[in-house]
Protein backbone atom coordinates (compact mmCIF):
# COMPACT_ATOMS: atom_id res chain seq x y z
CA UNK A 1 88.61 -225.64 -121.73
CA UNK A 2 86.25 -228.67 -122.58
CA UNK A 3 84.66 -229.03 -125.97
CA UNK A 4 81.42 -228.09 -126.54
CA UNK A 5 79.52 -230.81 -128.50
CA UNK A 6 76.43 -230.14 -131.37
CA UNK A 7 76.17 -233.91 -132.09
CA UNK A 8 72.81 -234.66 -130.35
CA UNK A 9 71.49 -237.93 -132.05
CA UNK A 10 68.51 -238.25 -131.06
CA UNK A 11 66.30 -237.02 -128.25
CA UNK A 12 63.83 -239.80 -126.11
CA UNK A 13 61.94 -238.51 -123.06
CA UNK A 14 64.37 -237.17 -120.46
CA UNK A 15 67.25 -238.93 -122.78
CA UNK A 16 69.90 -237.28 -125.01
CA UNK A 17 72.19 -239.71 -127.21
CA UNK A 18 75.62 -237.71 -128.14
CA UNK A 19 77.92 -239.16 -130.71
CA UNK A 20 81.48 -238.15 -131.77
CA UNK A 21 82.41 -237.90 -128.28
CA UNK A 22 85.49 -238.80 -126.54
CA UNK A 23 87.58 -239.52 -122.97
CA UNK A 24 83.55 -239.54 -121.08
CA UNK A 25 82.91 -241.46 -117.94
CA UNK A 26 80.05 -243.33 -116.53
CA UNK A 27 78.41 -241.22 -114.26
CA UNK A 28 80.00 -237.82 -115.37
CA UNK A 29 77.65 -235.05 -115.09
CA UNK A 30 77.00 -232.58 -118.63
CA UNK A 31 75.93 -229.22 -119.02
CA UNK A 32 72.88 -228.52 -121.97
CA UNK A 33 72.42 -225.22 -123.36
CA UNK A 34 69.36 -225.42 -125.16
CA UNK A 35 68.25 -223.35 -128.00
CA UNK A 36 66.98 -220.57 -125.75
CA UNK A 37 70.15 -220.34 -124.10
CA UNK A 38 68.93 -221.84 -120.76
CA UNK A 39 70.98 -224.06 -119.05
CA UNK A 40 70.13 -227.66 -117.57
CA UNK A 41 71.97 -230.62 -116.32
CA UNK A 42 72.18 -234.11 -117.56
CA UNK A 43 74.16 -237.34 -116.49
CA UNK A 44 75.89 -239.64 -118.54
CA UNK A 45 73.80 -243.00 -118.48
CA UNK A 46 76.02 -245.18 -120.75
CA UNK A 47 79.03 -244.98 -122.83
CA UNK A 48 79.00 -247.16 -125.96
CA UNK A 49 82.65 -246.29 -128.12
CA UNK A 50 81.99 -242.52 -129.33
CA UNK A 51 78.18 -242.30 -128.46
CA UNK A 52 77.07 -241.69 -124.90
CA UNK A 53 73.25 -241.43 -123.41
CA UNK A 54 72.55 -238.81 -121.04
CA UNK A 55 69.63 -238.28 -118.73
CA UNK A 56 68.48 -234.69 -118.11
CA UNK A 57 67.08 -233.46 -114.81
CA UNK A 58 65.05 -231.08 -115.74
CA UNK A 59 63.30 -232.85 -118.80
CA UNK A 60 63.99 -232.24 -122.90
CA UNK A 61 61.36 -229.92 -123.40
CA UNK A 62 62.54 -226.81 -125.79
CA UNK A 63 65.65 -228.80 -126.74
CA UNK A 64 66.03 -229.78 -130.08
CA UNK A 65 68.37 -232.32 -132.28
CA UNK A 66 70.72 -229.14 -134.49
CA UNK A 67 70.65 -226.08 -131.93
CA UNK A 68 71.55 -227.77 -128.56
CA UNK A 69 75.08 -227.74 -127.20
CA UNK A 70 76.50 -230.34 -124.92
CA UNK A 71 79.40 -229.92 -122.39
CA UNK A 72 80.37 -232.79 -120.03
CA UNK A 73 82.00 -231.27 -116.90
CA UNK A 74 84.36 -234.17 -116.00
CA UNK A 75 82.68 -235.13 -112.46
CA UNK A 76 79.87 -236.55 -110.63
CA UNK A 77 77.20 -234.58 -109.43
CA UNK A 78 78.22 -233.21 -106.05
CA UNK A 79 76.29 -231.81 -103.65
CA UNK A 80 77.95 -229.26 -100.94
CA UNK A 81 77.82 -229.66 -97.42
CA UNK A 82 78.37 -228.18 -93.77
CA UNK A 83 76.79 -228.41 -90.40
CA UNK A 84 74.50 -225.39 -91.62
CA UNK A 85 72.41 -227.42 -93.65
CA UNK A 86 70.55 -228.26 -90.33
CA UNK A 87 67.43 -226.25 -90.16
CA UNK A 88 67.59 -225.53 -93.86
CA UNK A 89 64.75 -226.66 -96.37
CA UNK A 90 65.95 -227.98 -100.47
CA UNK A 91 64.52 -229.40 -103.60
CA UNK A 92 65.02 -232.40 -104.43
CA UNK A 93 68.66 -231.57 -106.42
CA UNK A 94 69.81 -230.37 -103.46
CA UNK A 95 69.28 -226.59 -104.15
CA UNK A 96 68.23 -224.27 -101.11
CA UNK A 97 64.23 -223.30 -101.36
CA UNK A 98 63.62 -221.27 -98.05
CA UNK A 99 65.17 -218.00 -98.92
CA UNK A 100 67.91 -218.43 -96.72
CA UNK A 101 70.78 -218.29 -99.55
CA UNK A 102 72.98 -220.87 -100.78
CA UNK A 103 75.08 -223.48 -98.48
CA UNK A 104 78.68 -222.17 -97.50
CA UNK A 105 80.11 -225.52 -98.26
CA UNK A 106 83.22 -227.38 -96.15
CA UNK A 107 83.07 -229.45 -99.22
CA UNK A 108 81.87 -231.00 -101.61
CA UNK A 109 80.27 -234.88 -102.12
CA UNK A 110 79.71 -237.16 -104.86
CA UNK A 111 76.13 -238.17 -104.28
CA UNK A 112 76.87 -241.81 -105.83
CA UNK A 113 78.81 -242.73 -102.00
CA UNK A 114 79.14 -246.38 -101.27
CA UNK A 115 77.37 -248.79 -99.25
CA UNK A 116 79.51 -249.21 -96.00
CA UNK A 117 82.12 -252.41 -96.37
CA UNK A 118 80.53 -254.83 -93.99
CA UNK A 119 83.99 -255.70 -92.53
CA UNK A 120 84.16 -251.74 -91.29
CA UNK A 121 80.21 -252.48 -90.32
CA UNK A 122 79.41 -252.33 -86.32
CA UNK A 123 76.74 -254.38 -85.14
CA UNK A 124 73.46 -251.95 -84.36
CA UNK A 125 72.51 -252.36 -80.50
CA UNK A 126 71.35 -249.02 -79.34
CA UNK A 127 67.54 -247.92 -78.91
CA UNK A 128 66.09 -245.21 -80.86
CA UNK A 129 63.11 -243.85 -79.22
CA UNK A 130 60.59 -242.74 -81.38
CA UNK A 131 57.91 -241.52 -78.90
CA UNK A 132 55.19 -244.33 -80.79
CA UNK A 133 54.34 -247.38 -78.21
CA UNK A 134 53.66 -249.72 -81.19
CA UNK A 135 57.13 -249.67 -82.46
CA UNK A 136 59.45 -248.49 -79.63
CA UNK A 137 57.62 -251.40 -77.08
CA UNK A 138 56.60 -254.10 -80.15
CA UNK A 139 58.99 -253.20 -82.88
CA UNK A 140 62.14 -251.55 -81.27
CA UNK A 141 63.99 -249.08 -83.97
CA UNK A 142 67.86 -250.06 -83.34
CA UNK A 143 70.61 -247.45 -84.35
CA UNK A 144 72.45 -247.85 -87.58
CA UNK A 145 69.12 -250.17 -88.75
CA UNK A 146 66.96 -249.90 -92.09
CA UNK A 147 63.13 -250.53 -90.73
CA UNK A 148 60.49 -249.39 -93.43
CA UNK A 149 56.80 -248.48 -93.65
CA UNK A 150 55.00 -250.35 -95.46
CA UNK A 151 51.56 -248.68 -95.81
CA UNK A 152 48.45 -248.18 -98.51
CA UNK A 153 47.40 -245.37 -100.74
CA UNK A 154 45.08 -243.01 -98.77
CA UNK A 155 46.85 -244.04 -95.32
CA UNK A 156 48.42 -241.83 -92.87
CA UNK A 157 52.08 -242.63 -93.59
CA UNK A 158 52.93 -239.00 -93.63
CA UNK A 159 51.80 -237.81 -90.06
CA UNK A 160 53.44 -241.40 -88.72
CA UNK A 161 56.81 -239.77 -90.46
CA UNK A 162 56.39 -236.25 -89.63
CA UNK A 163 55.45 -237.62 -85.93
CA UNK A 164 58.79 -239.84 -86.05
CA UNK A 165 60.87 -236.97 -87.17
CA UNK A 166 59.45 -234.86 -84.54
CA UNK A 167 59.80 -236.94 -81.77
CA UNK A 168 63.23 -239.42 -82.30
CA UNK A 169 65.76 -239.48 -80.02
CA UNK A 170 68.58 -241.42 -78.98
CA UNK A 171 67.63 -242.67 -75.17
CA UNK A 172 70.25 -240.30 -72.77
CA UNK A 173 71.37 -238.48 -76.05
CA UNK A 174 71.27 -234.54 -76.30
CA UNK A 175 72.68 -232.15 -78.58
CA UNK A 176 74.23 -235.27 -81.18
CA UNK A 177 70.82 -236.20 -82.85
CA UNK A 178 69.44 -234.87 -86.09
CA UNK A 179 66.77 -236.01 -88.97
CA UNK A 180 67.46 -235.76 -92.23
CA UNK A 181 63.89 -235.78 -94.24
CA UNK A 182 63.62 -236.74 -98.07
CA UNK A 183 60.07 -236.54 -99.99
CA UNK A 184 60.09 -237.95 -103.43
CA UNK A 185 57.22 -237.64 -105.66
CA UNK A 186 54.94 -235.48 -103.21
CA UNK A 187 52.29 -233.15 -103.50
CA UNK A 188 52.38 -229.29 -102.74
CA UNK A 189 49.87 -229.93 -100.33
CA UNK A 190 51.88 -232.52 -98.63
CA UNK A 191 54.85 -230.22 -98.50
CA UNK A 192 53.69 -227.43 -97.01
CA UNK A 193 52.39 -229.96 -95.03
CA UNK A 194 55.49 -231.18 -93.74
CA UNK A 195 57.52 -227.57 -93.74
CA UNK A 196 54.50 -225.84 -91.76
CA UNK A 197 54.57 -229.15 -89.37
CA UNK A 198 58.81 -228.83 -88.46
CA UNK A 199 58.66 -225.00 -88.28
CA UNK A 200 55.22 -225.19 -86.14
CA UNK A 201 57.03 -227.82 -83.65
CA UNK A 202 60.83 -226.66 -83.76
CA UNK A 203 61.25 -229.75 -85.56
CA UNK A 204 63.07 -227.93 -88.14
CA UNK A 205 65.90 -226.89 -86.20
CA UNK A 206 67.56 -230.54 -85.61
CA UNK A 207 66.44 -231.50 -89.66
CA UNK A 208 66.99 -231.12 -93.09
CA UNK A 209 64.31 -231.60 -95.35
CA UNK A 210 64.59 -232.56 -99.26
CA UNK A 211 61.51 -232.35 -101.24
CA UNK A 212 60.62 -233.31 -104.80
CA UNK A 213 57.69 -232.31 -105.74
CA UNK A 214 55.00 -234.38 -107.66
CA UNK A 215 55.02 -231.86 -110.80
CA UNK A 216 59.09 -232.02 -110.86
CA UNK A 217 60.40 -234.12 -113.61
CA UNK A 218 60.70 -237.63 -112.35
CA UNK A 219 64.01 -238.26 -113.38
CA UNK A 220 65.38 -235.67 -110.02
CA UNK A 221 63.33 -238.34 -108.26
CA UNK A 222 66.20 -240.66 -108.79
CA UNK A 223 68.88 -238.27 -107.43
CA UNK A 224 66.87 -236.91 -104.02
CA UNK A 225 67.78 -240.34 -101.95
CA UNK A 226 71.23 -240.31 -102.55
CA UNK A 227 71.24 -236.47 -102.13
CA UNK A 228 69.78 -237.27 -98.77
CA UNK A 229 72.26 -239.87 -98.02
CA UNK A 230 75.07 -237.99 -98.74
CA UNK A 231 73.65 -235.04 -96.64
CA UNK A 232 73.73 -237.96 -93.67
CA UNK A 233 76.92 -239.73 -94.23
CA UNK A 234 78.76 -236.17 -94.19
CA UNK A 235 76.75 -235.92 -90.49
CA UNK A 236 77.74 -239.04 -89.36
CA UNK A 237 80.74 -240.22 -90.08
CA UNK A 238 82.63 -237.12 -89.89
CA UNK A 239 80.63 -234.85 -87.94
CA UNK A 240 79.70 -237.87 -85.41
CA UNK A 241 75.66 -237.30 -85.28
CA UNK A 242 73.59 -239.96 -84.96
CA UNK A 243 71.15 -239.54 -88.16
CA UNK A 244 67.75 -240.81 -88.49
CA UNK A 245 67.20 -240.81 -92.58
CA UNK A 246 63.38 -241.05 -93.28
CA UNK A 247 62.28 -241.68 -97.50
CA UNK A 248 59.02 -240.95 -98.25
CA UNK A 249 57.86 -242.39 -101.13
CA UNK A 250 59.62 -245.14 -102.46
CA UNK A 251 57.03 -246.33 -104.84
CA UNK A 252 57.34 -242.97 -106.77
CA UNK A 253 61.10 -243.37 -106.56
CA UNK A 254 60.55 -247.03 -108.05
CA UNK A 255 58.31 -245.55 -110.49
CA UNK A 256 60.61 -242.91 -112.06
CA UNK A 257 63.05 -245.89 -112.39
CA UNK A 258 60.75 -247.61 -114.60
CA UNK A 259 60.12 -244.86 -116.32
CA UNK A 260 63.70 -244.12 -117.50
CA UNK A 261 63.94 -247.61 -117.89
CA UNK A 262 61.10 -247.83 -120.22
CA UNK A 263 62.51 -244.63 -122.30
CA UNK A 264 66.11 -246.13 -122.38
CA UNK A 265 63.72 -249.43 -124.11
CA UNK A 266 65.73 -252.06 -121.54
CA UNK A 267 64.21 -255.13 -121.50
CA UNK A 268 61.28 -255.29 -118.30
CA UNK A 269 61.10 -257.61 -115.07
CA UNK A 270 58.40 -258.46 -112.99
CA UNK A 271 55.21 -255.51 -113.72
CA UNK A 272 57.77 -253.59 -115.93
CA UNK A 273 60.41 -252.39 -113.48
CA UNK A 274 63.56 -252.96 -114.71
CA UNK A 275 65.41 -256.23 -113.10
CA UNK A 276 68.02 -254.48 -111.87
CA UNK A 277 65.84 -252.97 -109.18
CA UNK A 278 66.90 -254.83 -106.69
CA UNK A 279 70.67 -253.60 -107.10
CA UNK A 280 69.54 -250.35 -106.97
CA UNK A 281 67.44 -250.53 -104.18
CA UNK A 282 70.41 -252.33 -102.74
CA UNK A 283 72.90 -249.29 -103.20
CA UNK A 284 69.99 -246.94 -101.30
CA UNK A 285 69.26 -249.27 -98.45
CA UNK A 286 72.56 -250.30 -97.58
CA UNK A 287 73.76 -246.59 -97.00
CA UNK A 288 73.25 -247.26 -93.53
CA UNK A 289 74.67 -248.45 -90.47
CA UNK A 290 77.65 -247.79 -88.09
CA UNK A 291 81.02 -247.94 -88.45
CA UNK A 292 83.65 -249.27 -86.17
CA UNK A 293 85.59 -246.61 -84.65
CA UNK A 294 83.24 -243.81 -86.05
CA UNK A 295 80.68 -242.15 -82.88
CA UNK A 296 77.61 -241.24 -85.18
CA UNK A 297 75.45 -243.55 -87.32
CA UNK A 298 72.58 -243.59 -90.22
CA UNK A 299 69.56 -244.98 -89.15
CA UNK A 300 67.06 -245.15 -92.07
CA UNK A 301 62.80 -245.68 -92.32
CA UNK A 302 61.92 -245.60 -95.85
CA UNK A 303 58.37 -245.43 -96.14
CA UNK A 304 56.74 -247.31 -99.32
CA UNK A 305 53.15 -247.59 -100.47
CA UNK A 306 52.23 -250.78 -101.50
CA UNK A 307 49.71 -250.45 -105.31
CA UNK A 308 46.76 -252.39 -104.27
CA UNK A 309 47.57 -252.71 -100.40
CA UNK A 310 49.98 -255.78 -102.33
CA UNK A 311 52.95 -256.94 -100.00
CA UNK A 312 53.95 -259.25 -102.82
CA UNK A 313 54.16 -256.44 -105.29
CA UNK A 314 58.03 -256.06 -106.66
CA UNK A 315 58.60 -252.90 -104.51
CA UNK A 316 57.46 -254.26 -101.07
CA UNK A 317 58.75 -257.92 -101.61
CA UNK A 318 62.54 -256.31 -102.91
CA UNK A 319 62.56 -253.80 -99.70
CA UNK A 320 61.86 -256.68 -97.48
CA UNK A 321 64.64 -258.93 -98.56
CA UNK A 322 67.14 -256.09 -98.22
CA UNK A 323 65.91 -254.29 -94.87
CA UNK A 324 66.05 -255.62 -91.19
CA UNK A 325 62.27 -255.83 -90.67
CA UNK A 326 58.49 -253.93 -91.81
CA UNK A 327 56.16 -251.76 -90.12
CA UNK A 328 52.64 -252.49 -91.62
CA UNK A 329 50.08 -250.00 -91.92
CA UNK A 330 46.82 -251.41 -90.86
CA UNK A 331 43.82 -250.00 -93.26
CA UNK A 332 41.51 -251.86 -91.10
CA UNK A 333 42.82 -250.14 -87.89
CA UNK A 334 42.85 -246.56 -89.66
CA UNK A 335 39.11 -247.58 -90.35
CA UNK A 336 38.15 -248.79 -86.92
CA UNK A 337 39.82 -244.99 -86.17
CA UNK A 338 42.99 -245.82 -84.77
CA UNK A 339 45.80 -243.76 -84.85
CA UNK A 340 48.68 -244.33 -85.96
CA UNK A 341 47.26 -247.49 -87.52
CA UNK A 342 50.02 -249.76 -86.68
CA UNK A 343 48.91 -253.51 -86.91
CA UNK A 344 51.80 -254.94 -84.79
CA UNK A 345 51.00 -258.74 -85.87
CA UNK A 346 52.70 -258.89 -88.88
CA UNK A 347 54.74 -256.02 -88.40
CA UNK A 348 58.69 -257.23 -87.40
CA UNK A 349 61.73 -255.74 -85.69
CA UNK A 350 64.68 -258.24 -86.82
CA UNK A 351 66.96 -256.70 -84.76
CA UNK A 352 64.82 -255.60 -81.77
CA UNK A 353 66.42 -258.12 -79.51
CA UNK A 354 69.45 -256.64 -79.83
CA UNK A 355 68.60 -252.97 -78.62
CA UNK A 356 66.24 -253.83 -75.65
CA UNK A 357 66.81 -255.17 -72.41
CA UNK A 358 68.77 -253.83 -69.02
CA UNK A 359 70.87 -250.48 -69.64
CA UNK A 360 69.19 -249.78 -72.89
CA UNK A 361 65.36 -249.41 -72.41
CA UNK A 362 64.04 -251.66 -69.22
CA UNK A 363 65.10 -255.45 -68.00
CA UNK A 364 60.94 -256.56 -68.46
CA UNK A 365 61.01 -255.07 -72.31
CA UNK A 366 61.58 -258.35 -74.05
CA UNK A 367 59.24 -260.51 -71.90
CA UNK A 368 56.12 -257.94 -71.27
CA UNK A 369 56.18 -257.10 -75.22
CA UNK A 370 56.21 -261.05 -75.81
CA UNK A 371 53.35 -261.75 -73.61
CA UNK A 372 51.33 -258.65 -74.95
CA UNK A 373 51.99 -259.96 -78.57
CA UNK A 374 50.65 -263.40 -77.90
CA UNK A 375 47.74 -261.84 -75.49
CA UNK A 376 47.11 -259.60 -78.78
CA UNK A 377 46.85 -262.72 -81.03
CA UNK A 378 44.91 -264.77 -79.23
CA UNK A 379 42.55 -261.78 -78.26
CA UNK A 380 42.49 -261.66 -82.12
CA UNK A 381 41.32 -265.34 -82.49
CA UNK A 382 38.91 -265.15 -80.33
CA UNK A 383 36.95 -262.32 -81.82
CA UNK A 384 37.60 -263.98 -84.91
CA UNK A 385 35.56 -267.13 -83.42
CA UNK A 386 32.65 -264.49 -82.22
CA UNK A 387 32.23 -263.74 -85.91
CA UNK A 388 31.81 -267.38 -86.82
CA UNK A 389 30.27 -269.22 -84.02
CA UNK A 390 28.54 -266.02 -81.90
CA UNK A 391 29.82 -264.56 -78.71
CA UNK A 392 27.82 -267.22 -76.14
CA UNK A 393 30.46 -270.23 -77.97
CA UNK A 394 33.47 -267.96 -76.30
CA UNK A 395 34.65 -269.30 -72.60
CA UNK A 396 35.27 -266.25 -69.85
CA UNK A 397 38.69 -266.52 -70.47
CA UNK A 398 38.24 -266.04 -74.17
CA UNK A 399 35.99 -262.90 -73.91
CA UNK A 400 38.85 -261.71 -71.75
CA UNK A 401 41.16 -262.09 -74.03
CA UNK A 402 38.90 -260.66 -76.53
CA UNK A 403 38.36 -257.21 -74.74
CA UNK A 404 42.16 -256.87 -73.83
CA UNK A 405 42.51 -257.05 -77.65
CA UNK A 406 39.77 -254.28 -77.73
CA UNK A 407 41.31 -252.26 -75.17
CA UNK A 408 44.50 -252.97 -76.71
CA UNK A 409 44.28 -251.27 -80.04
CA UNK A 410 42.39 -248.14 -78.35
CA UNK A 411 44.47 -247.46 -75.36
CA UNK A 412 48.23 -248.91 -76.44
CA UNK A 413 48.86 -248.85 -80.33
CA UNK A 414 46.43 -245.47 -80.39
CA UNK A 415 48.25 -242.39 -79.30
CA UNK A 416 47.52 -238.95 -79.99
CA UNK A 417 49.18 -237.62 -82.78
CA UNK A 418 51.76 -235.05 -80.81
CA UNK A 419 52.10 -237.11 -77.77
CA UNK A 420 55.31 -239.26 -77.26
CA UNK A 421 55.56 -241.99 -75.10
CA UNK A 422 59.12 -242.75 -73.63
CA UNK A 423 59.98 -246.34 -73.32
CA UNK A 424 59.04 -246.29 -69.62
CA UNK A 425 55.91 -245.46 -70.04
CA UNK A 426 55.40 -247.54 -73.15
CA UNK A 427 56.30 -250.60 -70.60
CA UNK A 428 54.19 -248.93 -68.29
CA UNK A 429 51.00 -249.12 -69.64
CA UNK A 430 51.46 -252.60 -71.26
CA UNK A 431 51.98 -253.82 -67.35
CA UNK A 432 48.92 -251.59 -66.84
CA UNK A 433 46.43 -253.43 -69.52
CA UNK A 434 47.65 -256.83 -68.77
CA UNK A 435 46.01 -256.69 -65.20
CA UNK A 436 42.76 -257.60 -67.75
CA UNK A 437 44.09 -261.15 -67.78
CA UNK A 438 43.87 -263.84 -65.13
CA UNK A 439 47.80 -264.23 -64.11
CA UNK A 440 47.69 -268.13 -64.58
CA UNK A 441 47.64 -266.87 -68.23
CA UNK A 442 50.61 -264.51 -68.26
CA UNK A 443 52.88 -267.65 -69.55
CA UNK A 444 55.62 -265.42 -71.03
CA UNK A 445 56.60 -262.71 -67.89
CA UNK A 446 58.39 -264.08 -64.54
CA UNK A 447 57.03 -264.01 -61.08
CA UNK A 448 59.16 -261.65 -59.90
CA UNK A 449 58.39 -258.84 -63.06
CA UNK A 450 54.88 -259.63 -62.09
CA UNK A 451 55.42 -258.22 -58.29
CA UNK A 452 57.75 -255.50 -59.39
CA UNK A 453 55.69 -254.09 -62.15
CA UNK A 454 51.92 -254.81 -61.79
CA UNK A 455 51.03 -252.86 -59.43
């Protein structure tokens, strides 16, 4: 039986420091009976000789330095799992909130799993579809890749990821596809939001939806992702789904790090998050991927808000070095009433190349996309030049170029909000708005995918 401890030195925020103890691990997960005989869960921090700091989950409050017992459990937190989780709806510790009972487990997972070995890594080649023109045509989602969001307070990340979860797919794939959904920091609002949006759409059926609420203590924040992740990596590499892992928000998941940070009284980095951020955004992010010799795959869009609209704040600027790309949230588009406000100029695919082309969307995707880009920016410029110099300095080609840019954002990167686009028609209707353009100007597409497709 394991010893029971009543040597609480000193309590700090969601910290406990125990002393006298003995034979505890990093990582090992205690039990806290508090004064009023409830019982909460902590995790060991840091082990210095006989004292070791714990972090509660549910917060100190009602626990006090002489009456509150300590038991450390000798494990990890583990979180149980089975196929049946699909469909199924938890809090952010991984504990069931729809009624429908507890998970009959296959087993059980450490939630602290590894980032893949990149010698066992297989490249990521296959298209995801997500039914949204603006990233499947201009900033193709590859299987096994890490794209994020990057958006702005007040923007509409949360229908782009409800809309994404909805409507992903693996092109040709059927019954192997499933989403897992983690919410970190949220509202209530936003999460009936999102459980009335899967169960109104079926949605819910093919997902699995984690959700920390705003009001929960923000040190849970810091277990949901992983929670999420293990959740996937059961999934995929043993039950061979292909799993798309969407994280929304990882500002508030950066922010509860600071916070225990702050409470432990470690030293700051950049705006006060702690400098190891980067290694533990690291551990997150690199959760997914493929495996060689394993059928399914983790596919993950975290979504971030950037404080200020700032992409050279800490959270953004770490997130970009580690993932394969950014989708930028436009607040100018969502102003000019654009949905989803997708501004595809400095938005980047880094592996887009690799999951487009003949046998996986359409042999014209690389070289209609590339000409509608550049038609985009220069359509761009030239209103830009309007503002400055007036619209009578513009040539007739410029004011053409100017309208397709017009045209562009209404008709291609605006979509209605429940409609997805496959690929095809994605290509489609880029073919479709580049018959604006005089052809001696459509440098980047050949002859011949000028006959075939513009029609």
């Amino acid at each position: 039986m394991r010893q029971e401890y009543l040597t609480v030195k000193s309590i700090s925020g969601p910290l406990f420091y125990v002393q006298k103890t003995k034979d505890i691990s990093y990582g090992e997960i205690a039990q806290i009976k508090l004064p009023s005989e409830e019982l909460r869960l902590g995790q060991v921090l840091e082990v210095n000789k006989d004292v070791v700091l714990l972090q509660l989950f549910a917060g100190t409050s009602g626990a006090n330095l002489n009456n509150s017992r300590v038991k450390f459990l000798g494990e990890g937190l583990k979180l149980p799992v089975s196929e049946d989780i699909q469909g199924r709806i938890f809090d952010g510790m991984g504990n069931p909130i729809d009624d429908a009972g507890q998970v009959i487990a296959d087993k059980k997972l450490d939630i602290d799993g590894r980032p893949i070995n990149p010698y066992s890594r297989s490249y990521p080649e296959e298209f995801i579809q997500t039914g949204i023109s603006a990233i499947d045509a201009m900033n193709t989602l590859v299987r096994g890749q890490k794209l994020p969001i990057f958006s702005g307070s007040g923007l509409p990340h949360n229908r782009i990821a409800a809309q994404i979860a909805r409507q992903a797919k693996v092109k040709g794939g059927k019954d192997d596809f499933c989403v897992i959904f983690a919410a970190m920091g949220i509202t209530f609002e936003e999460a009936q939001y999102f459980i009335s949006d899967f169960r109104k759409t079926g949605a819910i059926e093919r997902a699995v939806l984690y959700l920390n609420l705003a009001d929960d203590p923000a040190i849970e924040r810091l277990a949901t992702p992983k929670i999420a992740l293990t959740a996937a990596e059961y999934l995929a590499f043993e039950k061979d789904y292909h799993v798309v892992v969407i994280m929304t928000n990882m500002t508030n998941y950066a922010e509860a790090l600071r916070e225990v940070s702050a409470a432990r009284k470690e030293i700051p980095g950049r705006r006060g998050y702690p400098g190891y951020m980067y290694t533990d955004l690291a551990t997150i992010y690199e959760r997914a991927g493929k495996i060689k010799g394993k059928k399914g795959s983790i596919t993950q869009i975290p979504i971030l808000t950037m404080p200020n609209d700032d992409k050279t704040h800490p959270i953004p600027d770490l997130t970009g070095y580690i993932t394969e790309g950014q989708i930028i949230v436009s607040r100018e588009l969502e102003h000019n009433g654009i949905y989803p406000p997708v501004d595809v100029l400095p938005s980047l695919s880094r592996l887009k190349q690799k999951g487009i082309g003949e046998g996986k969307t359409r042999e014209d995707h690389s070289a209609v996309t590339s000409q509608l880009f550049a038609a985009y920016a220069k359509g761009k410029q030239a209103k830009e030049l309007a503002v400055i110099l007036g619209e009578a300095a513009l040539s007739d080609v410029d004011k053409k170029f100017s309208a397709f840019a017009d045209k562009y954002e209404k008709e291609y990167v605006s979509q209605e909000e429940y409609e997805g686009r496959s690929i095809e028609e994605s290509l489609d209707l880029a073919w479709e708005l580049l018959k604006m353009l005089p052809k001696e100007e459509l440098k980047r597409v050949k002859e011949e995918q000028i006959k075939k497709y513009m029609k």
